[in-house]
C-alpha atoms as a PDB file:
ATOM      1  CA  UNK A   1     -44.065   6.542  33.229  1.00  0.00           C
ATOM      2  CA  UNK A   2     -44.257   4.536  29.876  1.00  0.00           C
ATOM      3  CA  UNK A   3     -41.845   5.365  27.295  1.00  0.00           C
ATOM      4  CA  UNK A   4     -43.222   8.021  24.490  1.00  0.00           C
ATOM      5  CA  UNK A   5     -41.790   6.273  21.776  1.00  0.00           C
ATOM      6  CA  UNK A   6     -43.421   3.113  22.087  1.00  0.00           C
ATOM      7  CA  UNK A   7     -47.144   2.088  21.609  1.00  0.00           C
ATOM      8  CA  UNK A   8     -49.411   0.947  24.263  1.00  0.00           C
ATOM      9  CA  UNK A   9     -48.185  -2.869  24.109  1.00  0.00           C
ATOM     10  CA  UNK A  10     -45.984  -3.127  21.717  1.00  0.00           C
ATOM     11  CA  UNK A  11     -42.265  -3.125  22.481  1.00  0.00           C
ATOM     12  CA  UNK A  12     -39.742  -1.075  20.243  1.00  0.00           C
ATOM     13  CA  UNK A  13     -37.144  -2.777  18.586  1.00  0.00           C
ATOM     14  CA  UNK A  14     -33.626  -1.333  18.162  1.00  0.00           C
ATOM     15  CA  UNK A  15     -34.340  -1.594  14.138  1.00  0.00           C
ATOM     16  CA  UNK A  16     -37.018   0.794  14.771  1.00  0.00           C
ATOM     17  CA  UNK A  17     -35.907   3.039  17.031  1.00  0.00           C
ATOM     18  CA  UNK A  18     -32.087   3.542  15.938  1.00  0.00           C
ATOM     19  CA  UNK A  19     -31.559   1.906  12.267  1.00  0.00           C
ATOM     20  CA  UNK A  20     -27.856   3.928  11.940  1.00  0.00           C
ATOM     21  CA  UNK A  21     -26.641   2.300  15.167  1.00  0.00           C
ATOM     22  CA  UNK A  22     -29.052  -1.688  14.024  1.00  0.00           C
ATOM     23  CA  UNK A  23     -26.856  -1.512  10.337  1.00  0.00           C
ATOM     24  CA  UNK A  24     -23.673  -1.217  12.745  1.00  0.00           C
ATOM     25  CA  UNK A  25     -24.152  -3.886  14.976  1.00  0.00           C
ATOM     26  CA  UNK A  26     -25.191  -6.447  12.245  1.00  0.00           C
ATOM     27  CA  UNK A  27     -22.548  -5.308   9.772  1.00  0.00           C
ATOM     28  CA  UNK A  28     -20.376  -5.906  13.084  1.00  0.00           C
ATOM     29  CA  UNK A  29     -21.821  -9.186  13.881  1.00  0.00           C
ATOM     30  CA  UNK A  30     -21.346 -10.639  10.692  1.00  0.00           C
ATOM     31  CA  UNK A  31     -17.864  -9.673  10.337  1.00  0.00           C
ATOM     32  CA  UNK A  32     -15.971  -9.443  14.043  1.00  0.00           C
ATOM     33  CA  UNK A  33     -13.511  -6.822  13.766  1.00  0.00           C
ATOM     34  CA  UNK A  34     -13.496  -5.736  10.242  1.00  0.00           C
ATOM     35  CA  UNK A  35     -11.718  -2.591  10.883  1.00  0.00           C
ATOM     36  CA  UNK A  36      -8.805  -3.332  12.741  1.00  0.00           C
ATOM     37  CA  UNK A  37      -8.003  -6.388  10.456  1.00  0.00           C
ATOM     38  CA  UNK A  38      -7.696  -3.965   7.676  1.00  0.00           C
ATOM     39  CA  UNK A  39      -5.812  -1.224  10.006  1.00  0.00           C
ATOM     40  CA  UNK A  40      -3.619  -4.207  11.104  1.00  0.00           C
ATOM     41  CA  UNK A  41      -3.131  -5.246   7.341  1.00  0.00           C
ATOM     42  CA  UNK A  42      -2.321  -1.611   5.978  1.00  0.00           C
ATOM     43  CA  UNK A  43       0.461  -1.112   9.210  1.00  0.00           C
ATOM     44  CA  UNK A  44       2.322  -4.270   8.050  1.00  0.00           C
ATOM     45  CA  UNK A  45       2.264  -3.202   4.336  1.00  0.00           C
ATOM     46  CA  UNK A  46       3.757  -0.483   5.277  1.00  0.00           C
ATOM     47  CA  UNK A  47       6.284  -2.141   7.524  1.00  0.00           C
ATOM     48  CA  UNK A  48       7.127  -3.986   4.996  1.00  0.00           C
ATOM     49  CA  UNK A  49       7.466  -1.330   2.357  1.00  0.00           C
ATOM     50  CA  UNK A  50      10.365   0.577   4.582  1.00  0.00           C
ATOM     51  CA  UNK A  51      11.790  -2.973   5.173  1.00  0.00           C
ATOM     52  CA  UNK A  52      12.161  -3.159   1.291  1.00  0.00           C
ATOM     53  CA  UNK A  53      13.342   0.544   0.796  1.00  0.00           C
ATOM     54  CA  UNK A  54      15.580   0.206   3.156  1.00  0.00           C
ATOM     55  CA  UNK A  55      17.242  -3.028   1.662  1.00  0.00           C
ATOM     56  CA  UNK A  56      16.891  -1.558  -1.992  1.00  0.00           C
ATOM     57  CA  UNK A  57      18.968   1.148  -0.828  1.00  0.00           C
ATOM     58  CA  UNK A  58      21.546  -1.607   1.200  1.00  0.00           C
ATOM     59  CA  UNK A  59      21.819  -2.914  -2.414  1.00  0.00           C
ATOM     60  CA  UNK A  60      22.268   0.573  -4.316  1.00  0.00           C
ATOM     61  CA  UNK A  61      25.065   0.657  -1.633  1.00  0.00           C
ATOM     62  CA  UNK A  62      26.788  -2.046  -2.486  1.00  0.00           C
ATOM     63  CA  UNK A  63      26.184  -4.123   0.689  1.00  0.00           C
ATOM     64  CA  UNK A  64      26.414  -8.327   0.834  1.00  0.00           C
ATOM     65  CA  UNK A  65      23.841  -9.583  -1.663  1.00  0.00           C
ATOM     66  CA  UNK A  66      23.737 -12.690   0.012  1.00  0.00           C
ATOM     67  CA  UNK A  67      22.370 -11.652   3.287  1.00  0.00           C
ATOM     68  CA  UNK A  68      20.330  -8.306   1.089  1.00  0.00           C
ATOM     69  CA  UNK A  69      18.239 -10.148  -1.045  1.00  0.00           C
ATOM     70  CA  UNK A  70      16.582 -12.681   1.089  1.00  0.00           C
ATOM     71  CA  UNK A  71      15.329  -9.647   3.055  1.00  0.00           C
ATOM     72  CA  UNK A  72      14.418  -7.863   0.274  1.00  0.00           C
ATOM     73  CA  UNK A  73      12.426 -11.014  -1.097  1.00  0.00           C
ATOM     74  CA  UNK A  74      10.413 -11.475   2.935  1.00  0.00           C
ATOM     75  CA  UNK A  75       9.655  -7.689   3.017  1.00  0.00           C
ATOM     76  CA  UNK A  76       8.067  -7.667  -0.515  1.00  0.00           C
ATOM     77  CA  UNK A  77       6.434 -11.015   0.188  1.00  0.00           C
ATOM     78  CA  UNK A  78       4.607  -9.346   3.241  1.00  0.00           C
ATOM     79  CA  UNK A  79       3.298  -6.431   1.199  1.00  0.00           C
ATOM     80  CA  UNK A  80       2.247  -8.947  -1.415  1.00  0.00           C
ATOM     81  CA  UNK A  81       0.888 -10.443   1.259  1.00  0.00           C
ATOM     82  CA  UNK A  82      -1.036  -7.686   2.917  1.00  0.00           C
ATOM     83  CA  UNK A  83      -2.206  -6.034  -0.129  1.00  0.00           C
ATOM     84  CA  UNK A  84      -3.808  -9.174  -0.454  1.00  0.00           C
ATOM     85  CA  UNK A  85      -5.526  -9.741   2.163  1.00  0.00           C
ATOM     86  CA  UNK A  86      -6.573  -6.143   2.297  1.00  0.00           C
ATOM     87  CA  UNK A  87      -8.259  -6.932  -1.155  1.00  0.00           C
ATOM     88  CA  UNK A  88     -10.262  -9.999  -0.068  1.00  0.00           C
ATOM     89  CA  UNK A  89     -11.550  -8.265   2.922  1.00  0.00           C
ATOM     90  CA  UNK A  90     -12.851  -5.754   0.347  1.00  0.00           C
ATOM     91  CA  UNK A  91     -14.277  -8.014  -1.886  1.00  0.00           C
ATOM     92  CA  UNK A  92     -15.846  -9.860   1.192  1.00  0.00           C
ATOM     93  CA  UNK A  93     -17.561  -6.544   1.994  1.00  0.00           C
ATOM     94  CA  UNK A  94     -18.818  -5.305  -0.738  1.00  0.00           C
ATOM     95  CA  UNK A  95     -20.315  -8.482  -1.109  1.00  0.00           C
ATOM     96  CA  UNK A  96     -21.699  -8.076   2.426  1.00  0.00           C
ATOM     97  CA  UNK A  97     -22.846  -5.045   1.394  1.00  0.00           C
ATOM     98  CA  UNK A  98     -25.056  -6.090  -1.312  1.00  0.00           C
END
């Protein structure tokens, strides 16, 4: 049996038949794993901001500065870091979206 939603010759394409799932796969094809670089960049911001909390309060506490700060200065340096990336990937997608 010939399939319904095609015409007598003329093949369906899957822009036709299923634009939702078409959008998906080229949004998906232009940019390989767009979601779970952004999960992956929001889960080390936020590693990063209970690495600094926790050395603020190591500092409020009155523990070595010496060995504190450096720590301090790498876990804020990863959110800066993150937050970031996480804002070029948005850029890069709205601009993939236009």
């Amino acid at each position: 049996m010939a399939n319904n939603s095609r015409k007598a010759g003329k093949p369906s394409t899957l822009q036709q038949t299923d634009p939702e799932k078409y959008a998906f796969l080229k949004a998906e094809a232009e940019a390989p794993y767009r979601g779970l670089r952004k999960f992956v960049y929001v889960a080390f911001a936020a590693s990063g901001a209970i690495g600094a909390f926790i050395f603020v309060t190591q500092l409020l506490a009155g523990q070595e500065v010496s060995n504190t700060l450096p720590n301090l200065a790498i876990q804020i340096g990863v959110v800066a870091l993150m937050l970031w990336l996480l804002r070029l990937e948005g850029k890069a997608e709205r601009k993939s979206d236009s």
